[in-house]
C-alpha atoms as a PDB file:
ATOM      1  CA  UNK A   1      -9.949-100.412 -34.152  1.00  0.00           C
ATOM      2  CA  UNK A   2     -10.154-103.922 -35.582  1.00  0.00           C
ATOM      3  CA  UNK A   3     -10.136-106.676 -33.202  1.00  0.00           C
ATOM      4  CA  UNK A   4      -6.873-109.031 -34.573  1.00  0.00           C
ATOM      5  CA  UNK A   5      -7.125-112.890 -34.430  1.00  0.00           C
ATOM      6  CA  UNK A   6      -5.341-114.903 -31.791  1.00  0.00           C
ATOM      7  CA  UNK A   7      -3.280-115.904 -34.375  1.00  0.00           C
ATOM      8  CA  UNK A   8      -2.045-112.683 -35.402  1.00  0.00           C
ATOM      9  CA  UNK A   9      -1.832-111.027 -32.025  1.00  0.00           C
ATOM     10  CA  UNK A  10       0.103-114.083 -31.373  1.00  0.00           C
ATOM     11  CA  UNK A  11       2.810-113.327 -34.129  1.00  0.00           C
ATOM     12  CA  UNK A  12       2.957-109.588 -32.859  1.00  0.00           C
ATOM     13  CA  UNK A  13       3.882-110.778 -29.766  1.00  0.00           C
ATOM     14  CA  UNK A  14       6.996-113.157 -30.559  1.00  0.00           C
ATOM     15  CA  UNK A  15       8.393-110.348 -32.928  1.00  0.00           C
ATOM     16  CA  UNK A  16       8.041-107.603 -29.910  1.00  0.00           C
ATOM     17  CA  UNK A  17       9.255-110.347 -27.364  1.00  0.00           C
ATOM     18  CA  UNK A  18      12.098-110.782 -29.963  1.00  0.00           C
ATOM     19  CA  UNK A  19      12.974-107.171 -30.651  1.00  0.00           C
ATOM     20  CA  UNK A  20      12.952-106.384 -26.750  1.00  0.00           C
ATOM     21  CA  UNK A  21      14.828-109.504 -25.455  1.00  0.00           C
ATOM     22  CA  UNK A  22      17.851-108.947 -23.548  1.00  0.00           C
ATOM     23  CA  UNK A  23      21.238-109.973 -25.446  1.00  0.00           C
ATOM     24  CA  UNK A  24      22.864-112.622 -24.841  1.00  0.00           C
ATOM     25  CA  UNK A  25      25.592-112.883 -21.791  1.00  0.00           C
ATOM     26  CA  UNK A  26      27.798-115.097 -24.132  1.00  0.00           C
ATOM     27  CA  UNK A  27      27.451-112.846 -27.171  1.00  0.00           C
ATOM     28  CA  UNK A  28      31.102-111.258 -27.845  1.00  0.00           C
ATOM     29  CA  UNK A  29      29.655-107.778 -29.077  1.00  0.00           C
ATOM     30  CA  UNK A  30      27.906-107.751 -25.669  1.00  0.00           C
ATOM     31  CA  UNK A  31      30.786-107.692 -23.679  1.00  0.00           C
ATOM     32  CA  UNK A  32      32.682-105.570 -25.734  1.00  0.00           C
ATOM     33  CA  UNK A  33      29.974-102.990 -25.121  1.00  0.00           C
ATOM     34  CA  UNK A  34      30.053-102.755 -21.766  1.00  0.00           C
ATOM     35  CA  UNK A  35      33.944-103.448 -21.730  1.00  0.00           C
ATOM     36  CA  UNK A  36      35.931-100.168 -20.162  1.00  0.00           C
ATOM     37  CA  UNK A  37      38.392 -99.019 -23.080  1.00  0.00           C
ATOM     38  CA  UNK A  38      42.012 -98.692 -21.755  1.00  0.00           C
ATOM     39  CA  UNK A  39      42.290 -95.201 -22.378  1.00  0.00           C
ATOM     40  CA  UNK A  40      39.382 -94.163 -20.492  1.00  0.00           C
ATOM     41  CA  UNK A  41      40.106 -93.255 -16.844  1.00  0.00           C
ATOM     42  CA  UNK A  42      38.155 -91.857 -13.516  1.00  0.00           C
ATOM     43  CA  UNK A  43      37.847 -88.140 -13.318  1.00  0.00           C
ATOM     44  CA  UNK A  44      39.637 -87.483 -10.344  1.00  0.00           C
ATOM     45  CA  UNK A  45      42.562 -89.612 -11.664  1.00  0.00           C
ATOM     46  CA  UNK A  46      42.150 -86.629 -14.559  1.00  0.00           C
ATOM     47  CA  UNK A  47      41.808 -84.098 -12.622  1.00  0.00           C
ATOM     48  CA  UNK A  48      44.864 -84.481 -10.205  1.00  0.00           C
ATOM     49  CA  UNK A  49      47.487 -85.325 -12.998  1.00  0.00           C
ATOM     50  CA  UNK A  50      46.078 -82.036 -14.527  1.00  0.00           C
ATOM     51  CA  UNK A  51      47.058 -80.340 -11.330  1.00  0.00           C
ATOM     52  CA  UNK A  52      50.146 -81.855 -10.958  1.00  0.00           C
ATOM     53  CA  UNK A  53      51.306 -80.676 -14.467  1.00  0.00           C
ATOM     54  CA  UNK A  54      50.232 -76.872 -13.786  1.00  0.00           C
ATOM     55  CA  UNK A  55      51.852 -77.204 -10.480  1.00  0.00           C
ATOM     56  CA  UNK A  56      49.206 -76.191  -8.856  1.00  0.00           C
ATOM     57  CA  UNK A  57      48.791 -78.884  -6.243  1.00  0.00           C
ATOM     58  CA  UNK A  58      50.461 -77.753  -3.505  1.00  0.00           C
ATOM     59  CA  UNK A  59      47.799 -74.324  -3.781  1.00  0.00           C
ATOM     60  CA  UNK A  60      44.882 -76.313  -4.322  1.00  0.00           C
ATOM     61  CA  UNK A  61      45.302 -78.485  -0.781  1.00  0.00           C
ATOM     62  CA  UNK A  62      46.378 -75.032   1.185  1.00  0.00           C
ATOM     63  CA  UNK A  63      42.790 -73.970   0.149  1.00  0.00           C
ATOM     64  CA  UNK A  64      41.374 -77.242   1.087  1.00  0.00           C
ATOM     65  CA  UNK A  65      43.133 -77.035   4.206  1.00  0.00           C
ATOM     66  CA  UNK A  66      42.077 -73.486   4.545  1.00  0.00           C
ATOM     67  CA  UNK A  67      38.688 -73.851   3.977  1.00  0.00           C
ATOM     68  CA  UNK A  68      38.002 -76.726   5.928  1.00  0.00           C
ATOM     69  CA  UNK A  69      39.819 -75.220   9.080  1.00  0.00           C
ATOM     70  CA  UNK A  70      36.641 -74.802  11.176  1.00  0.00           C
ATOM     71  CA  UNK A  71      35.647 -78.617  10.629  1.00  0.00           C
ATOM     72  CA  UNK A  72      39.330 -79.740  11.397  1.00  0.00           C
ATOM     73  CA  UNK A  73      39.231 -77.438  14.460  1.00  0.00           C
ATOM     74  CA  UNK A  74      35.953 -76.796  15.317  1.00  0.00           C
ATOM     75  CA  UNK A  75      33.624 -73.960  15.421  1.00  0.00           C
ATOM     76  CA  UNK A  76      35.831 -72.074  18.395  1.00  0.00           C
ATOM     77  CA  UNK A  77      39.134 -72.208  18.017  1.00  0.00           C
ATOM     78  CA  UNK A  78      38.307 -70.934  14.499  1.00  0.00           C
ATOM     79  CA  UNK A  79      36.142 -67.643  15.833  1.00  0.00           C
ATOM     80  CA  UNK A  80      39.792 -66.975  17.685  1.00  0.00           C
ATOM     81  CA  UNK A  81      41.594 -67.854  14.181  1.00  0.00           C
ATOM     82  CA  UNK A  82      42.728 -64.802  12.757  1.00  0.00           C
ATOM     83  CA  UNK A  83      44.493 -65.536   9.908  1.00  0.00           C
ATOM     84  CA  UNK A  84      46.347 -68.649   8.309  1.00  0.00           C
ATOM     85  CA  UNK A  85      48.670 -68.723   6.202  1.00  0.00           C
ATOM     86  CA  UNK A  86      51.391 -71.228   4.354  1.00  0.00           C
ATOM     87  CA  UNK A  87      55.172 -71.153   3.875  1.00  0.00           C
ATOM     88  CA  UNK A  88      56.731 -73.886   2.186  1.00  0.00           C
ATOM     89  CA  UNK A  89      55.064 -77.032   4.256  1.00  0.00           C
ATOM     90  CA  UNK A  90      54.919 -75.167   7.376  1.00  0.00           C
ATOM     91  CA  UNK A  91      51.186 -73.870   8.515  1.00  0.00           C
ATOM     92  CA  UNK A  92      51.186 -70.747  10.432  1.00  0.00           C
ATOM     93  CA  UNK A  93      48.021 -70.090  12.974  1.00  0.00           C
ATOM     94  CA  UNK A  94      47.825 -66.373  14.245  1.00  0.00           C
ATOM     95  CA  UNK A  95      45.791 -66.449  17.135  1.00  0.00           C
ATOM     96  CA  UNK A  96      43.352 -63.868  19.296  1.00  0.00           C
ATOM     97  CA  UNK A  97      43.952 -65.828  22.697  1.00  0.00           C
ATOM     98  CA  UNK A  98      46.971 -66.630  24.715  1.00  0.00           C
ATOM     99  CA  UNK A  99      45.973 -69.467  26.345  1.00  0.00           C
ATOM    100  CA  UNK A 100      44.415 -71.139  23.629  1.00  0.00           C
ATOM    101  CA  UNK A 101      47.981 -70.731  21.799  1.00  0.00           C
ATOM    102  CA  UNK A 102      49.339 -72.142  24.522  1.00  0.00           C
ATOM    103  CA  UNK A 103      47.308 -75.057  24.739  1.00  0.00           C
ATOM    104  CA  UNK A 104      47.584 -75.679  20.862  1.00  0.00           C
ATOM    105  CA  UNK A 105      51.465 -75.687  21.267  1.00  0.00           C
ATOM    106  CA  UNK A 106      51.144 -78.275  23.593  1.00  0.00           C
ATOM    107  CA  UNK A 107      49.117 -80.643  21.106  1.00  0.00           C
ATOM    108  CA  UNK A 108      50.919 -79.617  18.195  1.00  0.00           C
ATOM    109  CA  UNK A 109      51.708 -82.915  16.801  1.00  0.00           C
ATOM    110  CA  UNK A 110      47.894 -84.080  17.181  1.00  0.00           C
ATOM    111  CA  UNK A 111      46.630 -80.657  15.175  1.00  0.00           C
ATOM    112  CA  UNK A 112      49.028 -81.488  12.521  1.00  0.00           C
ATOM    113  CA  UNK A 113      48.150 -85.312  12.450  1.00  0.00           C
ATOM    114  CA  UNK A 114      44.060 -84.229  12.754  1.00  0.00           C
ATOM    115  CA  UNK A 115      45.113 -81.854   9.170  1.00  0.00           C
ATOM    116  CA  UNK A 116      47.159 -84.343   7.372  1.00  0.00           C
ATOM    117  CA  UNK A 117      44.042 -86.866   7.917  1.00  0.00           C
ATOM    118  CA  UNK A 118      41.560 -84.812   6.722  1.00  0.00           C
ATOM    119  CA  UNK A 119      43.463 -84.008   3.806  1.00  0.00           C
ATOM    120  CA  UNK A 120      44.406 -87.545   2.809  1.00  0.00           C
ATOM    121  CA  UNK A 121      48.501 -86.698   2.745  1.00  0.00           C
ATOM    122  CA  UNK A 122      51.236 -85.650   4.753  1.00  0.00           C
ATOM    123  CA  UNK A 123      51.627 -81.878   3.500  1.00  0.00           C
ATOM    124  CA  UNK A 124      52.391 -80.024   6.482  1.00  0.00           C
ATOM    125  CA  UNK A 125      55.239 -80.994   8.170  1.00  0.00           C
ATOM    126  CA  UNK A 126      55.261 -78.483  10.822  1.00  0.00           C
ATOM    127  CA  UNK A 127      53.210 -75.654  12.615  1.00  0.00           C
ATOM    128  CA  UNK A 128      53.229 -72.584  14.082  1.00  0.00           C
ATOM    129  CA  UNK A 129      51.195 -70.302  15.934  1.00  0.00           C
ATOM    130  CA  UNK A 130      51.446 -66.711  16.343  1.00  0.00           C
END
């Protein structure tokens, strides 16, 4: 490989400097590059008005709700969970022990308030357990 004068290798390195230097902050096609377009928009933003027009909201947080039971809850009062189930906005809990539906009655409001948190909405309005 030839060894290059300093004069040369000096030229190479402006035009590589050149061709590698960052764009200018000012420069009006820079902004516009990184500029969000107005019709762009988050994908959950997407994703729930797509589930609001199928109607399918209301189905999608019962099986969030569902399926996050045990964290809600904790590991046992959902071994003793035997089923769950939804009508309308009401949740309804069948149970394996008495006394822990007993003591759920009593704390009914905070089990509903401890869902609606975890869910990020007020969606049931009222629950019972069997």
């Amino acid at each position: 490989m030839p060894k290059f004068s300093f004069e040369i290798q000096r030229l190479l390195n402006i035009k590589l400097v050149a061709y590698y230097k960052r764009p200018n902050k000012n420069n009006y096609l820079d902004k516009n590059i990184h500029a969000r377009k107005a019709d762009i928009q988050p994908l959950k933003d997407t994703i729930q008005e797509l589930l609001k027009a199928y109607r399918i909201q209301g189905k999608v947080t019962q099986a969030q709700i569902i399926g996050s039971w045990e964290k809600i809850m904790g590991k046992g009062i959902s071994l003793k969970t035997k089923e769950l189930y939804f009508q309308d906005r009401k949740l309804f809990v069948a149970l394996t022990s008495a006394s822990l539906k007993h003591e759920l009655i009593m704390s009914k409001t905070r089990v509903i308030q401890l869902i609606n948190e975890e869910i990020g909405q007020d969606f049931i309005q009222e629950i019972v357990f069997l």
